[in-house]
Every structure is written in C-alpha cells, then in structure tokens.
C-alpha atoms as a PDB file:
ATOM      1  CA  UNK A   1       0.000   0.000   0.000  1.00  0.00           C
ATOM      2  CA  UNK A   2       2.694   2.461   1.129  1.00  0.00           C
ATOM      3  CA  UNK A   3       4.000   1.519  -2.695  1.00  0.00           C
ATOM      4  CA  UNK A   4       1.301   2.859  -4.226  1.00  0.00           C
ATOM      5  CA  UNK A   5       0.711   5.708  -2.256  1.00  0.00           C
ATOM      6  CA  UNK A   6       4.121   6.620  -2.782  1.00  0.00           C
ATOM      7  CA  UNK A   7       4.116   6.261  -6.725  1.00  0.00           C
ATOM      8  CA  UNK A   8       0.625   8.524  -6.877  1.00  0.00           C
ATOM      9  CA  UNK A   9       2.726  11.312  -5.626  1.00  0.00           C
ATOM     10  CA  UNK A  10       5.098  10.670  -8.558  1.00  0.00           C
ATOM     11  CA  UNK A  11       7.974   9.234  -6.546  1.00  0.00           C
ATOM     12  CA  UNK A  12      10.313   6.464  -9.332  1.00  0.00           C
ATOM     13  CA  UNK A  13      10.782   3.450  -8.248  1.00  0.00           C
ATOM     14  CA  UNK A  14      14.371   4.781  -6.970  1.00  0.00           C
ATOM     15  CA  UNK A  15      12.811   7.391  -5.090  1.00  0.00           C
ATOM     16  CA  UNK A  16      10.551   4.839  -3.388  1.00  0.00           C
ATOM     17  CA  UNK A  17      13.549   2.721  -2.036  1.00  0.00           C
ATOM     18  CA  UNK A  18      15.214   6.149  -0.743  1.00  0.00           C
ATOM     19  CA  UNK A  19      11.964   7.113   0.960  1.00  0.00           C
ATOM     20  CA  UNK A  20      11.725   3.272   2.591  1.00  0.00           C
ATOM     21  CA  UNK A  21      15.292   3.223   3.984  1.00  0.00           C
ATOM     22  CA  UNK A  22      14.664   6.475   5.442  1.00  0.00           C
ATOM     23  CA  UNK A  23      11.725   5.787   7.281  1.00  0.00           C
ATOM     24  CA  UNK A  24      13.660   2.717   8.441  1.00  0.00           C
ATOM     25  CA  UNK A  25      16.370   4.568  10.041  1.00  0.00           C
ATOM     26  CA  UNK A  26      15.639   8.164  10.311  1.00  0.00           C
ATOM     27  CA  UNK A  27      17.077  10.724   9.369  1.00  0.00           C
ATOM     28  CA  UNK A  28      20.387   9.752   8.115  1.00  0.00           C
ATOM     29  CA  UNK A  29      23.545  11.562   5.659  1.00  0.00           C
ATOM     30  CA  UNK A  30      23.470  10.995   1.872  1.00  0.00           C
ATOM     31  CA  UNK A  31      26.908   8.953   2.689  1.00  0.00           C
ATOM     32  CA  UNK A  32      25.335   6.538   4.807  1.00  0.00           C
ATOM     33  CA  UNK A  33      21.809   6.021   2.704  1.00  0.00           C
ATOM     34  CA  UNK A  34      23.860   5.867  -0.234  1.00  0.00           C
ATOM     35  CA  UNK A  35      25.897   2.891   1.194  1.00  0.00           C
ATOM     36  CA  UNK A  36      22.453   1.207   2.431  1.00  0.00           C
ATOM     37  CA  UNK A  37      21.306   0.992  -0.942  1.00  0.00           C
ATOM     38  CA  UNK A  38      23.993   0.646  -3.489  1.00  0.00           C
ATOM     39  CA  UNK A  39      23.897   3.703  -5.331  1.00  0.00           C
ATOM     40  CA  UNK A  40      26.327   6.485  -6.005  1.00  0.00           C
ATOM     41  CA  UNK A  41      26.183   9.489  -4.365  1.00  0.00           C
ATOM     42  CA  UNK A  42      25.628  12.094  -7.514  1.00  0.00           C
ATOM     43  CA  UNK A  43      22.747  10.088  -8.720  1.00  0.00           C
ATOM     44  CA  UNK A  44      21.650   9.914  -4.798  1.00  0.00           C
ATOM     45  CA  UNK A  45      21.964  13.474  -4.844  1.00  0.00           C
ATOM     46  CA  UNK A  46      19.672  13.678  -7.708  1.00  0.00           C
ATOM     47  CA  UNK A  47      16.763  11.935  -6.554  1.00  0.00           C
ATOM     48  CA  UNK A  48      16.947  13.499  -3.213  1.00  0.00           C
ATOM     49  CA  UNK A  49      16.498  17.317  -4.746  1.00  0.00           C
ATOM     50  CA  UNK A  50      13.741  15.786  -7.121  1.00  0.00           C
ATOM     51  CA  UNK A  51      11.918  14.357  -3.560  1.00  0.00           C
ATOM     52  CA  UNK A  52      12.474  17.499  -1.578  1.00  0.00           C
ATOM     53  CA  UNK A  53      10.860  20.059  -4.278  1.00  0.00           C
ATOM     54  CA  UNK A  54       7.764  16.602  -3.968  1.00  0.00           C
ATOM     55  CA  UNK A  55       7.345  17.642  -0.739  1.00  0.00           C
ATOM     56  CA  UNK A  56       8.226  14.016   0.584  1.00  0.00           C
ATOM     57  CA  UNK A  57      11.644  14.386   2.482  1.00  0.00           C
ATOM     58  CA  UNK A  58      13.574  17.158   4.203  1.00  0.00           C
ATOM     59  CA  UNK A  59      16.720  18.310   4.936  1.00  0.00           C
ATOM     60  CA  UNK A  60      18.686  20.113   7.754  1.00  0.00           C
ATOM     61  CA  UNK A  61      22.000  21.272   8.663  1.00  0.00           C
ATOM     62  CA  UNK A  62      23.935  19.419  11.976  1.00  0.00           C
ATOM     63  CA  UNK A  63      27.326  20.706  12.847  1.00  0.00           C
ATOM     64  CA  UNK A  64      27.842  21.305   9.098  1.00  0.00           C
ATOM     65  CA  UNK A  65      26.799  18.064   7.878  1.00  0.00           C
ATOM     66  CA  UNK A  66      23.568  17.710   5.576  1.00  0.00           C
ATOM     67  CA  UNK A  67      20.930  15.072   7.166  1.00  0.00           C
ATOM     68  CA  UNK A  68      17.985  14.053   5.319  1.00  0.00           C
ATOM     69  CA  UNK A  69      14.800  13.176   6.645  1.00  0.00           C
ATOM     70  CA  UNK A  70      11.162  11.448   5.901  1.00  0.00           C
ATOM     71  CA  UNK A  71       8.086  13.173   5.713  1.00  0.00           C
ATOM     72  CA  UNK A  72       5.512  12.331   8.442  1.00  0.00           C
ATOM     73  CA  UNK A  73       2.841  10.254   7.251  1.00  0.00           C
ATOM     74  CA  UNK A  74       0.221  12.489   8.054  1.00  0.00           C
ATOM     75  CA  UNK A  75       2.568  14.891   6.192  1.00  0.00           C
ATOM     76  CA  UNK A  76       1.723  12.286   3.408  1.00  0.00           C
ATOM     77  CA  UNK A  77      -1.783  12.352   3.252  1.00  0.00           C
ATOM     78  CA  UNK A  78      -1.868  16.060   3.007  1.00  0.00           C
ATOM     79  CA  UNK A  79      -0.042  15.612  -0.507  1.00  0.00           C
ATOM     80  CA  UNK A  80      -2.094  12.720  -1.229  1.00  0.00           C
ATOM     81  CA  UNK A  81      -5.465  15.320  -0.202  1.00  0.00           C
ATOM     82  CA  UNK A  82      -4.240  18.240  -2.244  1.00  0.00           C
ATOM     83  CA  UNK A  83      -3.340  15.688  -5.611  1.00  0.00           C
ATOM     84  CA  UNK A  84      -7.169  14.690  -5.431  1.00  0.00           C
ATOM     85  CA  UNK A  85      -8.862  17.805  -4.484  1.00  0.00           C
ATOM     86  CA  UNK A  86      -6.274  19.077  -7.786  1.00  0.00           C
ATOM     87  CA  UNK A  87      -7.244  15.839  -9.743  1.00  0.00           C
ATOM     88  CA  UNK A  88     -11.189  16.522  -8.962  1.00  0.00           C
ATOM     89  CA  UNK A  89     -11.347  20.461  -9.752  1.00  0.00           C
ATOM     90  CA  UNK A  90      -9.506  19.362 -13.717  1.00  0.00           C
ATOM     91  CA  UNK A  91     -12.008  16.575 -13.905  1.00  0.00           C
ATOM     92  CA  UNK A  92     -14.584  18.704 -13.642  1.00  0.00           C
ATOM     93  CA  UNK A  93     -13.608  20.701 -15.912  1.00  0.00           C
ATOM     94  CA  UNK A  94     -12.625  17.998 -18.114  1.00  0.00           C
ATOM     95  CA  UNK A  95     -15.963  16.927 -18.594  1.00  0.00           C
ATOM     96  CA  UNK A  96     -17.824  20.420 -19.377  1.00  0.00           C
ATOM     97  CA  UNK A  97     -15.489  19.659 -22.427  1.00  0.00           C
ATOM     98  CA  UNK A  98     -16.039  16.334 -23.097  1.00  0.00           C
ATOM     99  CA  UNK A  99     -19.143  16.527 -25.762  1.00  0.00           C
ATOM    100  CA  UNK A 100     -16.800  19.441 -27.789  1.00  0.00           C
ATOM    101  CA  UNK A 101     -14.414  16.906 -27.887  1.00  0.00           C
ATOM    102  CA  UNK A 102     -15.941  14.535 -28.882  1.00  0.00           C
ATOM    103  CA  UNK A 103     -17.348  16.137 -31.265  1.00  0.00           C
ATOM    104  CA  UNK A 104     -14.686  17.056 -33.042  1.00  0.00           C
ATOM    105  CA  UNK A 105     -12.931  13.190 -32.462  1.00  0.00           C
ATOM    106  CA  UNK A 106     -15.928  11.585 -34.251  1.00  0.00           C
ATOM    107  CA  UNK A 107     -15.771  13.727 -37.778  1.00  0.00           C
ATOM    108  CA  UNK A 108     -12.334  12.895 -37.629  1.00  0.00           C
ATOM    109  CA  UNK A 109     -12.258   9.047 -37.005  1.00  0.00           C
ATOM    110  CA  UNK A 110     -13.387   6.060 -39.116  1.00  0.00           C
ATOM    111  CA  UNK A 111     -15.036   3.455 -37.310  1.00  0.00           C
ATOM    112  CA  UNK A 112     -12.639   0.845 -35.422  1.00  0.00           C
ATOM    113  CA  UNK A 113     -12.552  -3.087 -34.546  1.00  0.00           C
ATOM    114  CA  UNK A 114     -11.463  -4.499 -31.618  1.00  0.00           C
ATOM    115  CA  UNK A 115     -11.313  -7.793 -31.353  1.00  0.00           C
ATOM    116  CA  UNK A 116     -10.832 -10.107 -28.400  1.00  0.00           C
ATOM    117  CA  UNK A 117     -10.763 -13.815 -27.715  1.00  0.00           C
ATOM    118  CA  UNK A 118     -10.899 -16.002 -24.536  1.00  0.00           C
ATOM    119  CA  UNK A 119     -12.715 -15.428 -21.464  1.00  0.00           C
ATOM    120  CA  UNK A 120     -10.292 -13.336 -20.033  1.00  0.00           C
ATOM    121  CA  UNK A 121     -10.383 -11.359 -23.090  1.00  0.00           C
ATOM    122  CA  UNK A 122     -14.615 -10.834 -23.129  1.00  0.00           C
ATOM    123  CA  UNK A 123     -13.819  -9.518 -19.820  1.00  0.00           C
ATOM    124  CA  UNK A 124     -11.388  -6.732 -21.552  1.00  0.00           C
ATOM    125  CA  UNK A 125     -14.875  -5.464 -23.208  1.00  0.00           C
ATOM    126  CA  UNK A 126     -16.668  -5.549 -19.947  1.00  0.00           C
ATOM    127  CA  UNK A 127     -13.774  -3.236 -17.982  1.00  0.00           C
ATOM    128  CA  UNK A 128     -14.043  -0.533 -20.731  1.00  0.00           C
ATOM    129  CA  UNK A 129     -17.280   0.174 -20.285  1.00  0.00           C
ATOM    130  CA  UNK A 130     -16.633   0.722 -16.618  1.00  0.00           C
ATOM    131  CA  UNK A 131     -14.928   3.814 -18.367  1.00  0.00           C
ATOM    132  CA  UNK A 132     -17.886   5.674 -18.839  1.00  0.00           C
ATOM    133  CA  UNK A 133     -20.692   7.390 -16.294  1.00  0.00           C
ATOM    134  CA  UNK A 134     -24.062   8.586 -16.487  1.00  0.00           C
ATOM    135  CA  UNK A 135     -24.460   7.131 -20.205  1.00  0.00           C
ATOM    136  CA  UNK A 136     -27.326   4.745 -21.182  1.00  0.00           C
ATOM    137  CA  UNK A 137     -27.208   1.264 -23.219  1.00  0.00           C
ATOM    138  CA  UNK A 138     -29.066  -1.065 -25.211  1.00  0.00           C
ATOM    139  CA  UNK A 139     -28.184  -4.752 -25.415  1.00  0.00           C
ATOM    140  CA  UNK A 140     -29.396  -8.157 -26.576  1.00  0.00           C
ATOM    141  CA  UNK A 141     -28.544 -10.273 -24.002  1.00  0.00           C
ATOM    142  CA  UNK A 142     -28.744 -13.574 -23.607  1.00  0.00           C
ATOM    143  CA  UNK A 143     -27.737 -13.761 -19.896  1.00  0.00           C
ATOM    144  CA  UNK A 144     -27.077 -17.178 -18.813  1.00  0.00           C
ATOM    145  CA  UNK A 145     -24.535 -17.559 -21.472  1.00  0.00           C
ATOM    146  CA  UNK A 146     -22.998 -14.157 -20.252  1.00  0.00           C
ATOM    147  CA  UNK A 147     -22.641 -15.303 -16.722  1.00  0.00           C
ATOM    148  CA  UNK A 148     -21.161 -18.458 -18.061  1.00  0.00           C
ATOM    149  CA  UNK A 149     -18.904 -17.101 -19.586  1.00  0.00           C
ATOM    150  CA  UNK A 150     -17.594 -14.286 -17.259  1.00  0.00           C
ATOM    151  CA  UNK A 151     -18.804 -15.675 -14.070  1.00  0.00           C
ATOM    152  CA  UNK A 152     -20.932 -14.678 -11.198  1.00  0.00           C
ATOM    153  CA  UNK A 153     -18.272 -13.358  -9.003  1.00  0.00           C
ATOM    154  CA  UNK A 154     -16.912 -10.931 -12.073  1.00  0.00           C
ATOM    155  CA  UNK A 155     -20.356  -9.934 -13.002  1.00  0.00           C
ATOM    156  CA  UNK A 156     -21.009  -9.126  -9.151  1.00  0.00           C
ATOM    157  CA  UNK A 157     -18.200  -6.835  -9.043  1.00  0.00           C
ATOM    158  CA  UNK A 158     -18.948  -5.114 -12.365  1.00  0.00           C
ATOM    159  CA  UNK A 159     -22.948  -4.705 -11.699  1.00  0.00           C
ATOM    160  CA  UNK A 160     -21.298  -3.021  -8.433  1.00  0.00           C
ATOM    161  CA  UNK A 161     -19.241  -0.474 -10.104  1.00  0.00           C
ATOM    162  CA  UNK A 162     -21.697   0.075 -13.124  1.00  0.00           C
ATOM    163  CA  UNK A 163     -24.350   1.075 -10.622  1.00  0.00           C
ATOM    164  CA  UNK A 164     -22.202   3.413  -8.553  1.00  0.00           C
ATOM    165  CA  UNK A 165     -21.298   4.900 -12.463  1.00  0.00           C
ATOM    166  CA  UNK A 166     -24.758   5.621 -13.061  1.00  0.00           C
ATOM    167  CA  UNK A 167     -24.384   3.595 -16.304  1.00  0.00           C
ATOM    168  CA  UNK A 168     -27.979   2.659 -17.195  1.00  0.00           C
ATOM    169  CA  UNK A 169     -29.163  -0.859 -19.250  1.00  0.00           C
ATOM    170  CA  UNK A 170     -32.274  -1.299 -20.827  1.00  0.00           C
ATOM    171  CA  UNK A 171     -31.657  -4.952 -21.425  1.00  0.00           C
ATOM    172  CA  UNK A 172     -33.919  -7.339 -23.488  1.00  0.00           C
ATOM    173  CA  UNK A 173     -33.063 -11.188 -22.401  1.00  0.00           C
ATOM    174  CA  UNK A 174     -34.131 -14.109 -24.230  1.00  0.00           C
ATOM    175  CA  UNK A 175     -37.327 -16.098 -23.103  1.00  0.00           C
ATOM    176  CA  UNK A 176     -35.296 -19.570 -22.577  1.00  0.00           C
ATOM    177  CA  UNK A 177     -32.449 -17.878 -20.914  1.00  0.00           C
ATOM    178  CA  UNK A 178     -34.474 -16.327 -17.691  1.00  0.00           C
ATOM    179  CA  UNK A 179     -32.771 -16.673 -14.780  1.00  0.00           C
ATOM    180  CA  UNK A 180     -33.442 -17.019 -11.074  1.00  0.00           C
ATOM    181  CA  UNK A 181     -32.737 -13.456  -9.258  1.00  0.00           C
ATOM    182  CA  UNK A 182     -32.610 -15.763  -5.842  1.00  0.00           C
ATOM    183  CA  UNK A 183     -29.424 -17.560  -7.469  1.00  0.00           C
ATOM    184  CA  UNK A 184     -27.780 -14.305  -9.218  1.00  0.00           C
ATOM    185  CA  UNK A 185     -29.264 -10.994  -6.993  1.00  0.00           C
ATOM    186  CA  UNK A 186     -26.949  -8.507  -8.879  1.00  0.00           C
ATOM    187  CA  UNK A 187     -28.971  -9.475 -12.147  1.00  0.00           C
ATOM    188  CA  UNK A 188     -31.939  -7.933 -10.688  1.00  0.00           C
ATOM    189  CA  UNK A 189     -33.797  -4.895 -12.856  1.00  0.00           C
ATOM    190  CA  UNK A 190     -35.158  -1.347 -11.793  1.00  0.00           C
ATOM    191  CA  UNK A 191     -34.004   2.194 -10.608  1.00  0.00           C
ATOM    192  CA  UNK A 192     -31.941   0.839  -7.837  1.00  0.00           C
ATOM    193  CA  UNK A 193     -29.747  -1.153 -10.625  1.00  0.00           C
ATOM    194  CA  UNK A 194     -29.716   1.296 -12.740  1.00  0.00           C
ATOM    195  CA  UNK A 195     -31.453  -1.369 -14.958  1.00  0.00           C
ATOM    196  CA  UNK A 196     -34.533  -1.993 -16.940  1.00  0.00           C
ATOM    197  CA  UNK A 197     -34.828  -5.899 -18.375  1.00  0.00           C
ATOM    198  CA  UNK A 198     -37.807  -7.003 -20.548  1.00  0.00           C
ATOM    199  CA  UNK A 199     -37.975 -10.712 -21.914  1.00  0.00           C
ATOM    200  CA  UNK A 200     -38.269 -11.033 -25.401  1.00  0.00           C
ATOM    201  CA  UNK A 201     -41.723 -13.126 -27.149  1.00  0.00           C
ATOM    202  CA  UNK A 202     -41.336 -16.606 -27.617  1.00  0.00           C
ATOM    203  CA  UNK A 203     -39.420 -17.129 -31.219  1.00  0.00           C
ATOM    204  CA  UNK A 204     -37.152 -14.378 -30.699  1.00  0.00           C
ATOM    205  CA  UNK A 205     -33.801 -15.863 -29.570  1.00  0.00           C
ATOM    206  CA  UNK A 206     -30.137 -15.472 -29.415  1.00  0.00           C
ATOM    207  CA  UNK A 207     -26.238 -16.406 -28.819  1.00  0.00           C
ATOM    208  CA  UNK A 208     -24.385 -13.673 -29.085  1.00  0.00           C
ATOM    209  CA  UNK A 209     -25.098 -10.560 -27.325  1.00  0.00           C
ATOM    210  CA  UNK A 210     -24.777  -7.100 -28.315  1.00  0.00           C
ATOM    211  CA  UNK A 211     -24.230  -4.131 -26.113  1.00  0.00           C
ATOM    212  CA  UNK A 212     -24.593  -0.343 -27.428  1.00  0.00           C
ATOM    213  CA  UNK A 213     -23.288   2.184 -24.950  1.00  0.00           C
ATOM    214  CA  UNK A 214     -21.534   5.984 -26.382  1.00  0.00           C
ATOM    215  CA  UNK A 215     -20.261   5.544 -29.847  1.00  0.00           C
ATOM    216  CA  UNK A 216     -19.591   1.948 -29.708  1.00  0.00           C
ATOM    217  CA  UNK A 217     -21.137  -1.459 -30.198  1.00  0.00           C
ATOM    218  CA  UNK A 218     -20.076  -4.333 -28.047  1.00  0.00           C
ATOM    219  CA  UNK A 219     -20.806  -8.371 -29.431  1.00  0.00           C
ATOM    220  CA  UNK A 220     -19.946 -10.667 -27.361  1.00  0.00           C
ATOM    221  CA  UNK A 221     -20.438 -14.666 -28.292  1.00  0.00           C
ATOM    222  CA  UNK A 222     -21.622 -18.006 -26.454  1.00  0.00           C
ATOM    223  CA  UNK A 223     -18.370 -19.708 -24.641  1.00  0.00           C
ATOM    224  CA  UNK A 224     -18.453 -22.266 -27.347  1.00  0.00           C
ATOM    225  CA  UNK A 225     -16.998 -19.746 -29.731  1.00  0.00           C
ATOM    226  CA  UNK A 226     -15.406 -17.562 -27.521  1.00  0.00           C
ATOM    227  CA  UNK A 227     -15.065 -14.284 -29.169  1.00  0.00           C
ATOM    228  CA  UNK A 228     -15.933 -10.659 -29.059  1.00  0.00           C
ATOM    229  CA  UNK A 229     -15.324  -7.589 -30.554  1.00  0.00           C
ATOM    230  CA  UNK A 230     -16.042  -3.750 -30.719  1.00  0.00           C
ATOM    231  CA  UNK A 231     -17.012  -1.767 -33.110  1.00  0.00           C
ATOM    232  CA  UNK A 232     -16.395   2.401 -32.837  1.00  0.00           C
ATOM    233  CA  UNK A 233     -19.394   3.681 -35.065  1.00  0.00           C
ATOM    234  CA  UNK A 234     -22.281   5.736 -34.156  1.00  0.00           C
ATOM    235  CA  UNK A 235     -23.972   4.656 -37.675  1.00  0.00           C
ATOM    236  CA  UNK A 236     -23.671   1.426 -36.838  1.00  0.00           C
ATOM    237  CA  UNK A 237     -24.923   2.391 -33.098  1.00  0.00           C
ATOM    238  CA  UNK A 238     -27.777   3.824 -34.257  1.00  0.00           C
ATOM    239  CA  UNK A 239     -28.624   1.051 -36.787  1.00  0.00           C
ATOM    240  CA  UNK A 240     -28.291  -1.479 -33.465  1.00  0.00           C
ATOM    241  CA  UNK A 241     -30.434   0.679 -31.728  1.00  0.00           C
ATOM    242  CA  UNK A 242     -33.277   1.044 -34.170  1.00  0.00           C
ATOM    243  CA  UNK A 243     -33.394  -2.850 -34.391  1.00  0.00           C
ATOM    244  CA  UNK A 244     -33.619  -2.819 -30.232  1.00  0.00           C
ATOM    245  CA  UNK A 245     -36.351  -0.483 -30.104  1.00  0.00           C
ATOM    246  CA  UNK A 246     -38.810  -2.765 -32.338  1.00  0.00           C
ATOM    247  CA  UNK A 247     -37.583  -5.937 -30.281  1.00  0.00           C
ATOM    248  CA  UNK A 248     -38.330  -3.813 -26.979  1.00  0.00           C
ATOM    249  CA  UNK A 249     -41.723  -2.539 -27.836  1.00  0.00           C
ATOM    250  CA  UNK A 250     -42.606  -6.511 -28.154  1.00  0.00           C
ATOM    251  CA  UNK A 251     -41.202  -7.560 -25.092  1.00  0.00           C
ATOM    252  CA  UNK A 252     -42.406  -7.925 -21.266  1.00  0.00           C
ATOM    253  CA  UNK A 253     -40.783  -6.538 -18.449  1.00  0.00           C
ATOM    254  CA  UNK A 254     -39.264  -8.912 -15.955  1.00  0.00           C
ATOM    255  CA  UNK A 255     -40.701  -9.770 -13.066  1.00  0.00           C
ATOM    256  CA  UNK A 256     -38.900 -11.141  -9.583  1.00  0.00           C
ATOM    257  CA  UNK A 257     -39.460 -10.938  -5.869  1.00  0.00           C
ATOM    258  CA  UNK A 258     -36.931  -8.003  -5.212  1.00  0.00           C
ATOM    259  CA  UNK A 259     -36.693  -9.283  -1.566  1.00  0.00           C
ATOM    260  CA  UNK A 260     -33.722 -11.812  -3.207  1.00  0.00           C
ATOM    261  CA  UNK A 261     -31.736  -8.387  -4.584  1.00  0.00           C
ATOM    262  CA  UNK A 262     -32.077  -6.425  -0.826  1.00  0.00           C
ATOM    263  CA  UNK A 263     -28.515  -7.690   0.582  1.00  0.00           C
ATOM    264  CA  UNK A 264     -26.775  -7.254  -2.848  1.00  0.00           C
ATOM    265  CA  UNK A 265     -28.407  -3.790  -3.212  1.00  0.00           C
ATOM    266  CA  UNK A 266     -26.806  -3.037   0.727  1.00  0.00           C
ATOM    267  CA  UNK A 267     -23.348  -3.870  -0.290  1.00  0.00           C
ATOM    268  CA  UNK A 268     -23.063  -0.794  -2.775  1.00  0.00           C
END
C-alpha cells in the first residue's frame, strides 16, 4: 500500500527505495543512505532534490553536515489530499469539455474493430465500459450464457461499479435464458440497478449478445466460440439501436421478488 501511495505522488521506483530506507532509520547523511542501498552518491543526490521540491523528504544542517529526513505520514496524506482535491477540480472541468471533444474526435475518425478472444479477453470489453458514467445502453442479451462465460463473481463486481457509475441498461433477455434473481441478486432490474430488463416473445432468440453504450457497439459470443469484438461507429450504433427499439416494444418486463436483490443492493 505504502508503494502505491508513494508512486501517486510521482515518486520512481528509486525514489521509493530512498523514501523506505529512510523511514527505516531516520534521518540519516546521503553517505550513509547511499551505502544502504547501493547507489552512487551524484545520482543519490539527484533523486533526493527531485523528492524534496515533492514535498516528501527534508533536509537540515547538523554541525555542518547535511541530514535528510522522511516526511511524516500524516505529512503524506496532506499531498495525497491536495493531488485529489487538484485531480477533482480538472475533472470537472474535463468533462464540461467532453461533448466538444468529442465532437470534433468523431468527424475525424473512421469506425474501429477491436477484437478479443478467450474469457479473459470478453472480460477486456466488460472493464471498458466501466470507463464511462451517467451514459445509457441497449443490449441483446442472452444472460445465462454471459454469466457463463464471465462468471458470477466478475459480473457481481462489475454490476457493483456500473451502478455506482450511473451507467444505465435497458436490457432485453431471451425467453429460454431467464434466470433465477434468488441464485444471481446482482442481475436484478429497476431504478436501484440502474437497470430496466424485458424478456423477449417466444421465437425471438439469441447467442451472441450485443451491447450499445456511447459511440460503440459491443458483441460478445456463447463460450463455445469464444469471441468478441467492438465496433467504434455511431452509424452502426444507431442502426443497433433502431433494431432494439422494435424488439423492446414486443417484449415484457421482468418480473422477480426483489426481496432476493435487498442484501446485494446493501453492499453498494
């Protein structure tokens, strides 16, 4: 953990070993830490004016000779406060210039394929769309294969993060593949999920899944192929769309006892 923290305040991984040994031993001469860890004292040197303008170590003078010192952890978190508060504020701003952007990215791009293959690679698909908030999607999707394929505990998780993105599904599932909301509680459908599921009239079934979110189409196939792919085209997400809509005006919402969803529901 200290690791990390340590590397979100832009400290190398050389800088990170410096900052260890010193809050090992104190406060300690650049002769003596460069000894400890093998390095020579110019490039020492250098990575110890680098961390003092961070804001992670300082310095002070004892009968003429230089000792350098840790930062208090507390001293720590104050960076760590200021990087998010500073991370947060150009964010914010970030998005108010998102749909300009974007904008100006889609007359410039021609649609792109990315393809994937093997379960760990479907899951690839899932995790981007985890990149996006406050969107809505449209999908085909047959879910017992899905949760097959990329497992209850992994579609737990994502449902998790999905909701706390505010990344709406309206989700038509096939008639066949229904599932139980008892067995698989973060499957379950309404504002609380940020989910709307209908089931789709007998006759209308499906393998592969596809998933329309921003200016992309997801397809995703059974496990006995093993494939997806994605597809960067708002032509073709409007196409997928128009095709969903017809399907969805057919279909019949989903109905479950949401008593089986309460302790899933808790844990967000």
């Amino acid at each position: 953990m200290l690791e990390e923290i340590l590397h979100d305040l832009n400290l190398n991984a050389a800088e990170i070993e410096i900052y260890t040994q010193l809050l090992k031993n104190g406060g300690t001469t650049a002769g003596i830490l460069a000894q400890k860890i093998g390095m020579a004292r110019p490039t020492l040197y250098d990575h110890l004016q680098k961390m003092s303008e961070k804001g992670v170590i300082e310095k002070s003078l004892k009968s003429g000779v230089r000792y350098f010192y840790p930062k208090a952890p507390h001293e720590l978190n104050s960076l760590l406060t200021q990087k998010i508060k500073h991370l947060q504020h150009n964010q914010a701003g970030f998005e108010k210039i998102i749909p300009q952007l974007a904008a100006n990215f889609g007359a410039l791009v021609k649609p792109k394929f990315m393809v994937y293959e093997g379960e760990n690679a479907l899951k690839h698909i899932f995790d981007e769309i985890l990149h996006y908030r406050n969107i809505e999607t449209f999908s085909f999707w047959p879910v017992r294969n899905m949760i097959e394929i990329l497992t209850p505990e992994y579609l737990s998780m994502h449902n998790k993060e999905r909701i706390r993105n505010n990344t709406w599904i309206w989700g038509i599932w096939p008639e066949r593949q229904k599932i139980d909301v008892k067995k698989f509680p973060f499957m379950g459908s309404g504002k609380s999920f940020c989910r709307e599921v209908r089931v789709a009239p007998p006759g209308i079934d499906f393998e592969l899944s596809f998933w329309a979110y921003a200016d992309k189409v997801a397809f995703l196939s059974s496990k006995r192929e093993g494939f997806g792919f994605i597809v960067e085209s708002p032509e073709l997400v409007g196409t997928m769309k128009t095709m969903w809509k017809l399907v969805w005006s057919q279909s019949n919402p989903l109905s479950y006892n949401s008593e089986f969803t309460k302790k899933f529901l808790s844990e967000i």
